[in-house]
Structure formats: structure tokens, C-alpha cells
N, C-alpha and C. Protein backbone atom coordinates (compact mmCIF):
# COMPACT_ATOMS: atom_id res chain seq x y z
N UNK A 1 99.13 60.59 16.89
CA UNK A 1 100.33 61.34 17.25
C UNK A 1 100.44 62.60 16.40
N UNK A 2 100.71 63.67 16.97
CA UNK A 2 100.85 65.07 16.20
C UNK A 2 101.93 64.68 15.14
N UNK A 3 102.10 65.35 14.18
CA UNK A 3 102.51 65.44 12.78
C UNK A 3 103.40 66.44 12.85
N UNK A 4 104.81 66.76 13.51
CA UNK A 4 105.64 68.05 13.20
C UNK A 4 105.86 68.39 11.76
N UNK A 5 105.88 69.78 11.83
CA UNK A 5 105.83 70.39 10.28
C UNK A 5 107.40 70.93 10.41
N UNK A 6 108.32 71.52 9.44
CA UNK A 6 109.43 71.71 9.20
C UNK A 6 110.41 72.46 10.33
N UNK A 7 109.27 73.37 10.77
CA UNK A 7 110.04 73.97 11.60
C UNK A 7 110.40 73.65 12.92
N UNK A 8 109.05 72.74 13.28
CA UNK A 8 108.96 71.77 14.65
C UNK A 8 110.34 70.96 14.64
N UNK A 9 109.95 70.40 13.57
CA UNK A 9 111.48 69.35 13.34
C UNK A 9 112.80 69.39 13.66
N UNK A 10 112.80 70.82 13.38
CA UNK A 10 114.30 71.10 13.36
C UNK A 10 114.65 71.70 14.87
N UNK A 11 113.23 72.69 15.11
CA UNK A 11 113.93 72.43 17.13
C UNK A 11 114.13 71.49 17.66
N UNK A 12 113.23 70.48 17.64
CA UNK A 12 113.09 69.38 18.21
C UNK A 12 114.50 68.63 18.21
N UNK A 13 115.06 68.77 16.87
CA UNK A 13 116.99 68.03 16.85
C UNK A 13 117.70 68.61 17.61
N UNK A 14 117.11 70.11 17.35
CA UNK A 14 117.94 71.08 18.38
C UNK A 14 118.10 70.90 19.85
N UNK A 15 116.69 70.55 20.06
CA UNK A 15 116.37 69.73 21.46
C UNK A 15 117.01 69.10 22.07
N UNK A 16 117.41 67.52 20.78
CA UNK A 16 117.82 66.47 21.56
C UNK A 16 119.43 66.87 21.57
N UNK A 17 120.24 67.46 20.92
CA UNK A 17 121.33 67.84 20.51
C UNK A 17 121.94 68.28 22.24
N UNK A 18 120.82 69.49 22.34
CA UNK A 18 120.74 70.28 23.29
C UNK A 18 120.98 69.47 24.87
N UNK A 19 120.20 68.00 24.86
CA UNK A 19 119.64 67.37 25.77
C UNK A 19 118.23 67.89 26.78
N UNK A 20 117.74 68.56 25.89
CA UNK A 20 116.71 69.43 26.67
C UNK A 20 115.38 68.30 26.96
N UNK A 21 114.88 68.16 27.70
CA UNK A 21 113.51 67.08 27.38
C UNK A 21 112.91 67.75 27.01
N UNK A 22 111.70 67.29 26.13
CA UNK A 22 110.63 68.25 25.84
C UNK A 22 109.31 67.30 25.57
N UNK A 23 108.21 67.81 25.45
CA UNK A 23 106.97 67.28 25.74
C UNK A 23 105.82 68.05 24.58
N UNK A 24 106.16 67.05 23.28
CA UNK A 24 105.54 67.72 21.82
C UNK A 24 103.95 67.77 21.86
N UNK A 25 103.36 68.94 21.38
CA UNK A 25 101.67 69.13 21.64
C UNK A 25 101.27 69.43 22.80
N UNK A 26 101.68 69.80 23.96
CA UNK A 26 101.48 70.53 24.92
C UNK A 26 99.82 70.89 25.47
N UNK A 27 99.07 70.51 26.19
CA UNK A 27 97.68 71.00 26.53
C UNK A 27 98.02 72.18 27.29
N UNK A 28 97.10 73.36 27.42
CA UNK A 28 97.62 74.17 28.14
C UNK A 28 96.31 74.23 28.81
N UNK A 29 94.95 73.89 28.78
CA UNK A 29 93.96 74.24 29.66
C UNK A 29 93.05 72.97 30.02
N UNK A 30 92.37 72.77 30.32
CA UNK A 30 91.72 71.51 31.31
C UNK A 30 90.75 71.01 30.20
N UNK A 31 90.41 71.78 29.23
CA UNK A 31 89.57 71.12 28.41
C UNK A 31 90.10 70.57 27.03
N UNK A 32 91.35 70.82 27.19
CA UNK A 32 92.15 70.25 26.04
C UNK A 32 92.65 70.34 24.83
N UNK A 33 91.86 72.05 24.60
CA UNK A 33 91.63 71.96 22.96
C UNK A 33 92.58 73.24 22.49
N UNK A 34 93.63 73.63 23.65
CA UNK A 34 94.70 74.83 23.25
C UNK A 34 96.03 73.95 23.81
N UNK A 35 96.60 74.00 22.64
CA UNK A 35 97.96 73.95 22.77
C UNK A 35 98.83 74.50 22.70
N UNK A 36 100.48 73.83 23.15
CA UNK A 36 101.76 74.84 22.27
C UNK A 36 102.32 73.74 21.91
N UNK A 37 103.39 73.82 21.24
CA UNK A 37 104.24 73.00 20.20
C UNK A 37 104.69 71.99 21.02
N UNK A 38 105.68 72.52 22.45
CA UNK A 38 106.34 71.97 23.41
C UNK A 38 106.18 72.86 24.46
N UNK A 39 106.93 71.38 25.80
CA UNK A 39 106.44 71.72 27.09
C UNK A 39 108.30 71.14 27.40
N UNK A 40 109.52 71.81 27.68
CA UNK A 40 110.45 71.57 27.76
C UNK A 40 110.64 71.70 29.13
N UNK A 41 111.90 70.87 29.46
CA UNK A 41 112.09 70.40 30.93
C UNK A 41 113.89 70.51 31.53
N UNK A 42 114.32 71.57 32.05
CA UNK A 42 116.07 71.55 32.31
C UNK A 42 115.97 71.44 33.78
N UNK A 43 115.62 70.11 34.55
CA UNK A 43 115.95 70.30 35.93
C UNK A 43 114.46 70.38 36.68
N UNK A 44 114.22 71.36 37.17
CA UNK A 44 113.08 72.13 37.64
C UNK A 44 112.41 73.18 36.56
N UNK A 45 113.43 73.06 35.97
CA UNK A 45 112.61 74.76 34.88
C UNK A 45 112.07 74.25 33.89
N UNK A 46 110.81 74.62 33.88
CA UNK A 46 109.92 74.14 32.80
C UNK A 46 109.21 75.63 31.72
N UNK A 47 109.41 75.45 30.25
CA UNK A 47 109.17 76.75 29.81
C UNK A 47 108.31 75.94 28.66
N UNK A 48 107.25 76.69 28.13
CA UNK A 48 106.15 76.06 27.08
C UNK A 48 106.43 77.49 26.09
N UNK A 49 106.62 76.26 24.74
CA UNK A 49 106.92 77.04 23.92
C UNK A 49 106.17 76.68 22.50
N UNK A 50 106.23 77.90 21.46
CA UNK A 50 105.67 77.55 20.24
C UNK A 50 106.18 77.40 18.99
N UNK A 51 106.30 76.97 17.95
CA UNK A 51 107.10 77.22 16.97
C UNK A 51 106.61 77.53 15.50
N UNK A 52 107.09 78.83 15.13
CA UNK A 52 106.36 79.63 14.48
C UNK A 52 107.28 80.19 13.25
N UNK A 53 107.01 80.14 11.46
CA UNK A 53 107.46 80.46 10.70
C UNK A 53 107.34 82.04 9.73
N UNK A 54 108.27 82.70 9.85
CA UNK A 54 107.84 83.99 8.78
C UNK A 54 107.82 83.53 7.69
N UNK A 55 107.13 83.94 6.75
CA UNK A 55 107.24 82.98 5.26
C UNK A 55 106.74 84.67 4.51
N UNK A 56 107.15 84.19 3.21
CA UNK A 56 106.37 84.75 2.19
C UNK A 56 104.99 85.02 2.41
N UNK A 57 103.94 86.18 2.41
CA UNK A 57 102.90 86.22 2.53
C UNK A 57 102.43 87.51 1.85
N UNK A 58 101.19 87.30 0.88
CA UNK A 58 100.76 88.39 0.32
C UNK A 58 99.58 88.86 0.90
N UNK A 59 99.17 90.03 0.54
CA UNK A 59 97.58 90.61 1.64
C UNK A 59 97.04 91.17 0.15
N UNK A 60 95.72 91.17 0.60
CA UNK A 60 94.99 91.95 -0.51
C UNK A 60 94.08 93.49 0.01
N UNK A 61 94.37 93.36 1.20
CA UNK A 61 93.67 95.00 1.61
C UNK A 61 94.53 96.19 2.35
N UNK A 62 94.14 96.68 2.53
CA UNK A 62 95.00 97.99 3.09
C UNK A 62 95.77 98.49 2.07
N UNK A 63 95.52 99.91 2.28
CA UNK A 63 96.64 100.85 1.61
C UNK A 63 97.95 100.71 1.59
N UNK A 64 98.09 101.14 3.31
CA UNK A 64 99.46 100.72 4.18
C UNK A 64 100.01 99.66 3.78
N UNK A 65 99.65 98.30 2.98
CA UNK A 65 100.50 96.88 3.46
C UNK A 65 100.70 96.91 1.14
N UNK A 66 99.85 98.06 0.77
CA UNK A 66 99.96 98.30 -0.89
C UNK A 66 101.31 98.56 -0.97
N UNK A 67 101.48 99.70 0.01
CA UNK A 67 102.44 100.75 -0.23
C UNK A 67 104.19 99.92 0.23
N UNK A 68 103.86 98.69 0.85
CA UNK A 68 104.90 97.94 1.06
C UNK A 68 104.78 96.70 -0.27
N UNK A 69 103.84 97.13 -1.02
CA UNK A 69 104.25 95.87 -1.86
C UNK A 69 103.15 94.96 -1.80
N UNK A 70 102.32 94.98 -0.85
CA UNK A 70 101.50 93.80 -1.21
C UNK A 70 102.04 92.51 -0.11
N UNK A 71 102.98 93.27 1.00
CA UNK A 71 103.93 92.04 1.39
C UNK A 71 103.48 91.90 3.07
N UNK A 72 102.93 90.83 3.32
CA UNK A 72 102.78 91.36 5.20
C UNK A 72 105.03 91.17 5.74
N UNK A 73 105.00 91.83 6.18
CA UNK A 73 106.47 92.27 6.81
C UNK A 73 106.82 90.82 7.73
N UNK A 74 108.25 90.93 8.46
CA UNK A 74 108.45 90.08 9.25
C UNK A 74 108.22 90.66 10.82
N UNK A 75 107.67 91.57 11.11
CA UNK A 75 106.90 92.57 12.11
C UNK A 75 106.06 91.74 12.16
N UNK A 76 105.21 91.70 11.07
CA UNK A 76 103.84 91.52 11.29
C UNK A 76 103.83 90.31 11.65
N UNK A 77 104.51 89.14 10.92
CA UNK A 77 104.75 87.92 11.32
C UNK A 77 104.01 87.64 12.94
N UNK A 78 105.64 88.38 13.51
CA UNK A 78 106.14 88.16 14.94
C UNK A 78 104.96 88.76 15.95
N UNK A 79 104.69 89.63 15.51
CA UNK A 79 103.18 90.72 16.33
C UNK A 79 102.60 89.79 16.26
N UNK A 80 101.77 89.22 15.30
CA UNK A 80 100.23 88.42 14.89
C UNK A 80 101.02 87.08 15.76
N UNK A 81 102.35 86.38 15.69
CA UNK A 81 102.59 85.25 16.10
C UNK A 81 102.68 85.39 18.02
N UNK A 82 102.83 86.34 18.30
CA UNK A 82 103.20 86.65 19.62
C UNK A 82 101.20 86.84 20.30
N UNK A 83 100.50 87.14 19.40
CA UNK A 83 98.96 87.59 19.78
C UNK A 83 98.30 86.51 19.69
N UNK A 84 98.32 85.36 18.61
CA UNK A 84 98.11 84.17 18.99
C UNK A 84 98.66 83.27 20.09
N UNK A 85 99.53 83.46 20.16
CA UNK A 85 100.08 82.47 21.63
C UNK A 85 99.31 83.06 22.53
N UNK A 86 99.59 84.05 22.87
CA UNK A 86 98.68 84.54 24.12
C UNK A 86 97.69 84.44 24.81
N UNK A 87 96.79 84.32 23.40
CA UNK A 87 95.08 83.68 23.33
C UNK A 87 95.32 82.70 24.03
N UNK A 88 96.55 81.46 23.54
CA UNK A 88 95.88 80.32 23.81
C UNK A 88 95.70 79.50 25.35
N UNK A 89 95.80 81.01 26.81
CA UNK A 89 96.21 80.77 27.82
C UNK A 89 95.16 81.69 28.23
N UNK A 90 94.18 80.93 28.76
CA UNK A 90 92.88 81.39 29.62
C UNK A 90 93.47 82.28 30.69
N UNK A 91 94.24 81.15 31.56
CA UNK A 91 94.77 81.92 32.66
C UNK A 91 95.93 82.21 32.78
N UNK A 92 96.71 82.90 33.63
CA UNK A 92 97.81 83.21 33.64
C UNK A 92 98.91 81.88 33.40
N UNK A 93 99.76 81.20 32.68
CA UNK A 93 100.29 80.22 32.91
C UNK A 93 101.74 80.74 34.35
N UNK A 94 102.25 79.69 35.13
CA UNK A 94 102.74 79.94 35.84
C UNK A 94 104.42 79.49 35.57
N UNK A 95 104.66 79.73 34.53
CA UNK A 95 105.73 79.25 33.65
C UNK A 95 106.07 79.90 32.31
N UNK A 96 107.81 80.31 32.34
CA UNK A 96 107.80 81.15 30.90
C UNK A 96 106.90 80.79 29.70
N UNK A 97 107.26 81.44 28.89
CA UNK A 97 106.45 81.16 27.72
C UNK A 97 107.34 81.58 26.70
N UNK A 98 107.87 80.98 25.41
CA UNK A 98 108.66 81.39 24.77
C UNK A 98 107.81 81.10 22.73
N UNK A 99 108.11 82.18 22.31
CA UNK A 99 107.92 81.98 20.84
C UNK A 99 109.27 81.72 20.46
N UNK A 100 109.03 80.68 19.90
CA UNK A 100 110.57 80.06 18.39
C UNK A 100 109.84 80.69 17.38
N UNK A 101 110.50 81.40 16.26
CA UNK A 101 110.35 81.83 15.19
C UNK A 101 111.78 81.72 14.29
N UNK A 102 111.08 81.26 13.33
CA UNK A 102 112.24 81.19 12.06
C UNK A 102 112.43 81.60 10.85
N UNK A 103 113.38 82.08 9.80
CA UNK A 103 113.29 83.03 8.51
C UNK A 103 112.82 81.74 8.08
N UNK A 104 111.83 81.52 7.24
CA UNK A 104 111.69 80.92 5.76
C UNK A 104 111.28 81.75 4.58
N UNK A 105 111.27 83.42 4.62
CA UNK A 105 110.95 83.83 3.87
C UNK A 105 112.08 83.93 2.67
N UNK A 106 111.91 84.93 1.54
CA UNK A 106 113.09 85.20 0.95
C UNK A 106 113.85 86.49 1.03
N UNK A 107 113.17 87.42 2.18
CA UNK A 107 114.25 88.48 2.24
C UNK A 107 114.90 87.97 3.66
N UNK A 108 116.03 88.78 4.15
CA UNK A 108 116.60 88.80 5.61
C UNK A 108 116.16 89.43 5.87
N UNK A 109 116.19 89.47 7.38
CA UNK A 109 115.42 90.87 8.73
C UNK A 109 116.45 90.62 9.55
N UNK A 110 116.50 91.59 10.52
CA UNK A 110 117.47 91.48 11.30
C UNK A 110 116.91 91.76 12.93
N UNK A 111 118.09 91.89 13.82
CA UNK A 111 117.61 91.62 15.15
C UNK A 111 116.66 92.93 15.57
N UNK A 112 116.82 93.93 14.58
CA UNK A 112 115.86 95.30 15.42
C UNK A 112 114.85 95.00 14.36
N UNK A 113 114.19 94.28 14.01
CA UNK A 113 113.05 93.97 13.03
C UNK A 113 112.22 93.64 14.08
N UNK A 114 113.30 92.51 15.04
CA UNK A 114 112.56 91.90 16.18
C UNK A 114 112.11 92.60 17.57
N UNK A 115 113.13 93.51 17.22
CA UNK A 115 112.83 94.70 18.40
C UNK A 115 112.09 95.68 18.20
N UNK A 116 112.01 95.93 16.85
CA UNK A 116 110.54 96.62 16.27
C UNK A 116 109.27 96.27 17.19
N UNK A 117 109.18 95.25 16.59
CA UNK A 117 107.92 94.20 16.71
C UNK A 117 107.69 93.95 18.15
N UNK A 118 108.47 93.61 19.11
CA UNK A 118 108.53 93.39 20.37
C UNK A 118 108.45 95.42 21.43
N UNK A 119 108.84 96.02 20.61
CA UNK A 119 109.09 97.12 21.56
C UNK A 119 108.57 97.70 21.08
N UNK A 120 108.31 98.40 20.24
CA UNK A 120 107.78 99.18 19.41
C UNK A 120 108.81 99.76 18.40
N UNK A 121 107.94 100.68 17.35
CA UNK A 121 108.93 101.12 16.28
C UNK A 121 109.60 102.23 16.42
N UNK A 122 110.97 102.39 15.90
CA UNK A 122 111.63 103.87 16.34
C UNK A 122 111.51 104.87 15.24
N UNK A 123 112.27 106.07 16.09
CA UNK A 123 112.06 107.52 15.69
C UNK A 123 112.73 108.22 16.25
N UNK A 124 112.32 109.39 15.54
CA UNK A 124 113.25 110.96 16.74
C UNK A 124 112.29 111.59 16.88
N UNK A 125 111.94 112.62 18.15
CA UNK A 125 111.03 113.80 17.93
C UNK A 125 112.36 115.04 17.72
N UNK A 126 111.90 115.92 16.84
CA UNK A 126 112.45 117.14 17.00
C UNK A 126 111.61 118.31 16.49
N UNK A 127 111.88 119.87 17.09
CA UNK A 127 111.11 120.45 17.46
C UNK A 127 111.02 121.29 16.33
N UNK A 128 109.92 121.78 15.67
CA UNK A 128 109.71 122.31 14.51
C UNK A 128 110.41 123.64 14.39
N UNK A 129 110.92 123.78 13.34
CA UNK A 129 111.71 125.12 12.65
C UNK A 129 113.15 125.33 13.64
N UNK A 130 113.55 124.19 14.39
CA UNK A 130 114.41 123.75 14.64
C UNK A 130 115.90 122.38 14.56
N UNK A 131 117.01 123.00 13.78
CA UNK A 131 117.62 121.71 13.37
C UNK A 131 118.39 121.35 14.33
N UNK A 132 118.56 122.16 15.64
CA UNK A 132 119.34 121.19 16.62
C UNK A 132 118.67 120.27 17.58
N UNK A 133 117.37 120.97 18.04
CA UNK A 133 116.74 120.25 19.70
C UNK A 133 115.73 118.92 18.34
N UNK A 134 117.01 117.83 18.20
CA UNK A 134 116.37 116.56 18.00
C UNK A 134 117.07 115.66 18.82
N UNK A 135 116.12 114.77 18.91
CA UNK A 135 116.27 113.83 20.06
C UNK A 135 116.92 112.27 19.34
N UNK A 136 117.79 111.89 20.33
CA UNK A 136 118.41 110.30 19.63
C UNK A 136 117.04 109.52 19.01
N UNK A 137 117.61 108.34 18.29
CA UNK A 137 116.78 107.30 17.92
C UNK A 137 116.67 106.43 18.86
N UNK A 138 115.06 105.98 19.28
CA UNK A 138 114.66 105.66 20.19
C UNK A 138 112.87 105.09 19.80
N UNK A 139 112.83 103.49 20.92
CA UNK A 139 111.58 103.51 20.26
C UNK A 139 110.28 104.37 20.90
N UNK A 140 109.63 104.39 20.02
CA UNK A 140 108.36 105.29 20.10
C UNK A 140 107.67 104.70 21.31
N UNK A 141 106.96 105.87 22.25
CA UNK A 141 105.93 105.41 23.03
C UNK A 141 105.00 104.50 22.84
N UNK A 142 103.94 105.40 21.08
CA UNK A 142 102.83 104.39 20.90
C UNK A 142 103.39 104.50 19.44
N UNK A 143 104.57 102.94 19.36
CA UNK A 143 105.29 102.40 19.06
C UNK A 143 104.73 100.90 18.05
N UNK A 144 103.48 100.66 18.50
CA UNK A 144 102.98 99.40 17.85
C UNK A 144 103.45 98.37 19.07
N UNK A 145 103.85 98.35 19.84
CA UNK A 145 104.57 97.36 20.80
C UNK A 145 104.24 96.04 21.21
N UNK A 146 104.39 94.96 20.53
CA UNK A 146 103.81 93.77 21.27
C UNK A 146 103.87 93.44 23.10
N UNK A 147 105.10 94.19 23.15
CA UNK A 147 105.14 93.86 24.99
C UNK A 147 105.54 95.33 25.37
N UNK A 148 104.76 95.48 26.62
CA UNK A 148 104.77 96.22 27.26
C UNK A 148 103.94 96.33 28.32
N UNK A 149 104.53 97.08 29.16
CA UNK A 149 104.67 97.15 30.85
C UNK A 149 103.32 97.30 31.08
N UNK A 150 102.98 96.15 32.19
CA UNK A 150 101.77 95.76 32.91
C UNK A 150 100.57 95.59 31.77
N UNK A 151 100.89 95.22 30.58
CA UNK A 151 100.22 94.60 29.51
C UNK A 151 101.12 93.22 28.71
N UNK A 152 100.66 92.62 28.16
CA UNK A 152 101.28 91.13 27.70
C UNK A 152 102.30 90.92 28.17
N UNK A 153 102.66 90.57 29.68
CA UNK A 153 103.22 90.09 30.45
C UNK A 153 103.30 88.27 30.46
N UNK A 154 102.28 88.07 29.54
CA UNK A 154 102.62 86.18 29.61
C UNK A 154 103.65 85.69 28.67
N UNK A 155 104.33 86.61 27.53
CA UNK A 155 105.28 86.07 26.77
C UNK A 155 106.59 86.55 27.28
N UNK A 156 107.22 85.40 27.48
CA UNK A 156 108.48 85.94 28.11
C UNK A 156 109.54 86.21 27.58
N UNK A 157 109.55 85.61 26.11
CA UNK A 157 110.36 85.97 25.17
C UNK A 157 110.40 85.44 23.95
N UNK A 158 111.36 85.78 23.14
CA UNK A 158 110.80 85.21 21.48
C UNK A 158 112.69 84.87 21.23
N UNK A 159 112.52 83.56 21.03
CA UNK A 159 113.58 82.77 20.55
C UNK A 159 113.83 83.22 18.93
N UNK A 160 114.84 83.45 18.04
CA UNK A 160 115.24 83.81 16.72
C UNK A 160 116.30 82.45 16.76
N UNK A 161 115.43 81.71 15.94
CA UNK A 161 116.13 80.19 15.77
C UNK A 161 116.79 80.49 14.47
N UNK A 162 118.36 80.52 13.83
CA UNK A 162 118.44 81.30 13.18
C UNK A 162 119.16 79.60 12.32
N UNK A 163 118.24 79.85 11.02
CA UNK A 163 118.24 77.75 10.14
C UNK A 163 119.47 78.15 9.77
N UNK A 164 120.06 79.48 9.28
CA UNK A 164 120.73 79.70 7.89
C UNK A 164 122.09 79.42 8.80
N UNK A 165 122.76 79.86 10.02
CA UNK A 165 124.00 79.98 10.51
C UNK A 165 124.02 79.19 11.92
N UNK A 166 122.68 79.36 12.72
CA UNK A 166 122.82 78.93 13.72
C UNK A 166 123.36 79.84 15.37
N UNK A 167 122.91 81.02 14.50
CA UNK A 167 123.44 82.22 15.51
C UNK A 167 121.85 82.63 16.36
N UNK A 168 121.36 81.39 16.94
CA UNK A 168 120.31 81.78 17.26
C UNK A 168 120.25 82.92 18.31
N UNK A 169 119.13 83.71 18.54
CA UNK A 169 119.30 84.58 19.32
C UNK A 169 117.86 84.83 20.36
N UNK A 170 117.97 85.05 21.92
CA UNK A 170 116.99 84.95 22.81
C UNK A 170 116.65 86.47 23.05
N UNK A 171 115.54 86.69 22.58
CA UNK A 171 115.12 88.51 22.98
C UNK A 171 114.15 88.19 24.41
N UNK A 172 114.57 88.41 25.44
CA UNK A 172 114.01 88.45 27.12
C UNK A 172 113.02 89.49 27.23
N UNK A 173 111.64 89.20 27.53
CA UNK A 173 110.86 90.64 27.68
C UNK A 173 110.76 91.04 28.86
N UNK A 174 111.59 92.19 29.17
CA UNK A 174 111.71 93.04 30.17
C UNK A 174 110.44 92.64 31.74
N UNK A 175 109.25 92.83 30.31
CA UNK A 175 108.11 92.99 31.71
C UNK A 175 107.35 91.59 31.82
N UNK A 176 107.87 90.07 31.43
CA UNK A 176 107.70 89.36 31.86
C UNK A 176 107.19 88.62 33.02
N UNK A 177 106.01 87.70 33.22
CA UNK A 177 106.01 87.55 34.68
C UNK A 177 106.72 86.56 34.86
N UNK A 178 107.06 85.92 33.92
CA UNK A 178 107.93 84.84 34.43
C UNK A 178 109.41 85.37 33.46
N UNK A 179 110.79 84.62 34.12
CA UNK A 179 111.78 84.83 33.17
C UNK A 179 112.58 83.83 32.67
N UNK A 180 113.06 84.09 31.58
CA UNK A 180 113.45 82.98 30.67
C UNK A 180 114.77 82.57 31.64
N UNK A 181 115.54 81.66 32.31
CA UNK A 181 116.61 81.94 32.64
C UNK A 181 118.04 81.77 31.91
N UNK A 182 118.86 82.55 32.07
CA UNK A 182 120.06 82.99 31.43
C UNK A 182 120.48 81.34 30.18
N UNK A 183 120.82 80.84 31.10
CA UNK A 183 121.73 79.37 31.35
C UNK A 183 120.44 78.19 30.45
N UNK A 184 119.59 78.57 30.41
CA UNK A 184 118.13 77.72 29.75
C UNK A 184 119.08 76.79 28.71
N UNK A 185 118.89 77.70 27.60
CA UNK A 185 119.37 77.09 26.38
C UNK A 185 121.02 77.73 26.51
N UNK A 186 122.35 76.44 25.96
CA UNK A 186 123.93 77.15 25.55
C UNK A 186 123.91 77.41 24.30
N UNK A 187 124.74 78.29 24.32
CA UNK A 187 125.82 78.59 22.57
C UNK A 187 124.88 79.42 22.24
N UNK A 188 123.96 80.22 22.72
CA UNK A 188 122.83 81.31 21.93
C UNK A 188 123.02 82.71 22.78
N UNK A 189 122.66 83.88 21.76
CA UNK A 189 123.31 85.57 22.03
C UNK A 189 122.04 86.18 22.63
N UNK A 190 121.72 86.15 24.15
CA UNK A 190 120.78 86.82 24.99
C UNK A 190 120.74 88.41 24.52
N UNK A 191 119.82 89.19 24.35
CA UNK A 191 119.76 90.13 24.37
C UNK A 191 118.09 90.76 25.09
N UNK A 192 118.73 91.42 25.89
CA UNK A 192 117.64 92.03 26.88
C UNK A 192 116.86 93.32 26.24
N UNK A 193 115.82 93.25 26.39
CA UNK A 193 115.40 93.98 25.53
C UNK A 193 114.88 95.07 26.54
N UNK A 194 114.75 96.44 25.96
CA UNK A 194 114.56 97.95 26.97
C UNK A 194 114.14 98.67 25.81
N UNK A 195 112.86 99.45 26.63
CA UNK A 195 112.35 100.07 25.48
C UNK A 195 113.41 101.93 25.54
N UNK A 196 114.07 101.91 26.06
CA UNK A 196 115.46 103.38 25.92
C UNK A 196 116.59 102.76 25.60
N UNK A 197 116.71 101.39 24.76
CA UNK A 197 117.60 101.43 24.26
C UNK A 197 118.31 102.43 23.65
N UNK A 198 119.48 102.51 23.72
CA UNK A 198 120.31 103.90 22.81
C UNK A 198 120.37 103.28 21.64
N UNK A 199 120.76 104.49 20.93
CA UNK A 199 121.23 104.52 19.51
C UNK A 199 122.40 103.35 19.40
N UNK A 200 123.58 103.06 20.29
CA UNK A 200 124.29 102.27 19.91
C UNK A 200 123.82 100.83 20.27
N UNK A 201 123.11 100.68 21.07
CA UNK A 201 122.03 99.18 20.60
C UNK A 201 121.42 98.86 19.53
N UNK A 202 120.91 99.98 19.09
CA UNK A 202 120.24 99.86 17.89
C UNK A 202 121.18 99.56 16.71
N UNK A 203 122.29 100.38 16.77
CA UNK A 203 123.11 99.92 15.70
C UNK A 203 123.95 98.67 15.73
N UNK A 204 123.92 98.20 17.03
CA UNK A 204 124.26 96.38 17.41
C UNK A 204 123.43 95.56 16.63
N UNK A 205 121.82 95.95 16.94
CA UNK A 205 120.84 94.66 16.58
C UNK A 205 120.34 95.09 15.05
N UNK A 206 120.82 95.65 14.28
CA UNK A 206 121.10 96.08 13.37
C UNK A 206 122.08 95.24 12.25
N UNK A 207 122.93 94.96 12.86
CA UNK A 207 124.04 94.31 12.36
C UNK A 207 123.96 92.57 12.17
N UNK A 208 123.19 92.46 13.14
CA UNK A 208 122.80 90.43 13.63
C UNK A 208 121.74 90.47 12.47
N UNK A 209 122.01 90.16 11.47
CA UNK A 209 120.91 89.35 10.30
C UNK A 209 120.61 87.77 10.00
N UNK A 210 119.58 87.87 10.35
CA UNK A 210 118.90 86.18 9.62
C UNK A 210 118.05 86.15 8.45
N UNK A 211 119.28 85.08 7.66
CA UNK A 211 119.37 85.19 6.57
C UNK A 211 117.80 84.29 6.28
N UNK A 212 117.33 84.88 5.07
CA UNK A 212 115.85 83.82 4.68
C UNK A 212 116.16 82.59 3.51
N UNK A 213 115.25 81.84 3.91
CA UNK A 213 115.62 80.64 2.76
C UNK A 213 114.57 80.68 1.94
N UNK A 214 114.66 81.15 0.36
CA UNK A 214 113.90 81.06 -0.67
C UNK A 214 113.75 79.41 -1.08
N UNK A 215 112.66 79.02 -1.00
CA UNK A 215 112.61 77.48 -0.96
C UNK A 215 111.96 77.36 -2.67
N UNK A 216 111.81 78.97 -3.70
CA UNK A 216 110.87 78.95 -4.82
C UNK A 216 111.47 78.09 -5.81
């Protein structure tokens, strides 16, 4: 029998709390040897999902990851955690697909950390030797983007299971082939994600912080 590790655990209560069925270790291909965490069940709607921790993590190369400290980010987390799932689906699955991710690190990030990571990163262009023609904050084209249009279309969204308050939160990817539906999981803050979000979105998901648990 699979062995849940901390974070499994605690969806899984969430689960039964929830009344959700779910179906732990999940096969996803005919030969057996790719899984996901769970294979959950509301009715007819069936969504396979993974469950995945930001933690503390140090790197030893790159300039770029020096100049942050030595620290891989909670970006990077969610990018690298969103690129592994993906792999683990030969073919198209015909059913959402959702990443659970949770703070265990020791700083907070907040909900545009996640929209970073999922949309790409923001900016302004404005036009040189000019201080008026600048443009709102907005994310970047070539943005770093984990999802985007008519590319990684198999993740349908990334759950923010939030340990510290419980303000979990569902980020929906726009260009999904399948969609998470509204009503799936209760008591959690949907937010649809668009890569022209305005400035006053940004300063919404800005504000939603999940807090990290220093376990040192």
C-alpha cells in the first residue's frame, strides 16, 4: 500500500471532510509505472490530481538563482511541479488535471507568485526618453509562462491548499482542455486566471498570502 507523506495526508482529511471519493496512487498509463497522488470522484466528474510541497530549497549553480540567495523561489517550485505532472501523461488524459500545492517553506508567497508562475511574469513597456507613453502592469508575453494558449493545455489548474488558514484557493487555466468545474470542491476562492489581467487584479492577488510553516 502507498505510504502518504505529509502533505498527501492532509488532503486526503480534506477529502473525507469534503465527502469527495478519491482513489490514492492513481495509474495513469497501461503499463503502470506513472502515477498521480489521487483519482477523485463528485458524481460523474472525475479529476486526477497531484500533491505537491514548496519547501526550503538551496541550488548550487546559476548566477541568477546566486543573486536570489542561493534560494530556488516558490515560482520555481510551481513551474518545475506543474512540468513534472505533465510528463507523467503519454496521452492526452480525458479528464481535468489538478496540482495541490502547499507552503511548507519559511517565507510567505502570495496569490500573484502563483500567477507569476502560471502566466507569466509582469512588467510595463515604456517608450524610451519618454515618462508618459508607459503602459499598465501586465504579464509579459515571453513571460516564463507555465500555461499557455495551445501549449500545456493538460493542466487544468493548480489548487493553493492553504495549511496555515485554510483559505484555500483554485487558479483555473484559461486554456485548459478540460475544466475544473466551479461547484468541484465548497468553501474555496476560484480565481480565473487571464493573461491581461489589469493592474487591479494584480493588486487583489497580491493581497491573498499563504503563510509558510518553518518546521526548523
Amino acid at each position: 500500500m502507498h505510504q502518504m507523506n505529509q502533505s498527501e495526508k492532509l488532503f486526503y482529511d480534506y477529502l473525507i471532510r469534503q465527502q469527495i471519493k478519491s482513489s490514492p496512487h492513481f495509474s495513469v498509463n497501461s503499463n503502470n509505472d506513472k502515477n498521480v497522488d489521487f483519482r477523485l470522484t463528485e458524481g460523474k466528474q472525475v479529476i486526477l490530481c497531484d500533491v505537491k510541497e514548496v519547501r526550503d530549497s538551496e541550488v548550487q549553480l546559476g548566477i541568477e538563482n546566486k543573486l536570489r540567495g542561493g534560494r530556488i523561489t516558490a515560482q520555481d517550485h510551481i513551474r518545475g511541479d506543474i512540468k513534472k505532472l505533465r510528463k507523467k501523461f503519454t496521452n492526452l488524459p480525458t479528464v481535468p488535471v489538478l496540482l495541490v500545492s502547499m507552503n511548507f517553506s519559511s517565507d510567505d508567497f502570495t496569490a500573484l507568485t502563483v500567477a507569476r508562475a502560471l502566466m507569466g511574469e509582469i512588467g510595463v513597456f515604456f517608450e524610451r526618453g519618454s515618462k508618459d507613453n508607459v503602459s499598465n502592469v501586465h504579464h509579459l508575453h515571453d513571460g516564463n509562462a507555465s500555461l499557455r494558449k495551445e501549449m500545456h493545455t493538460t493542466i487544468s489548474g493548480v489548487l493553493l491548499f492553504d495549511i496555515a488558514n485554510g483559505n484555500h484557493c483554485l487558479f483555473r487555466n484559461p486554456f485548459a482542455n478540460h475544466e475544473i468545474p466551479l461547484d468541484f470542491f465548497s468553501g474555496i476562492k476560484i480565481l480565473n486566471l487571464r493573461k491581461d489581467e489589469s493592474q487591479e487584479d494584480i493588486i487583489v492577488l497580491g493581497d491573498i498570502i499563504f503563510t509558510g510553516k518553518d518546521e526548523s
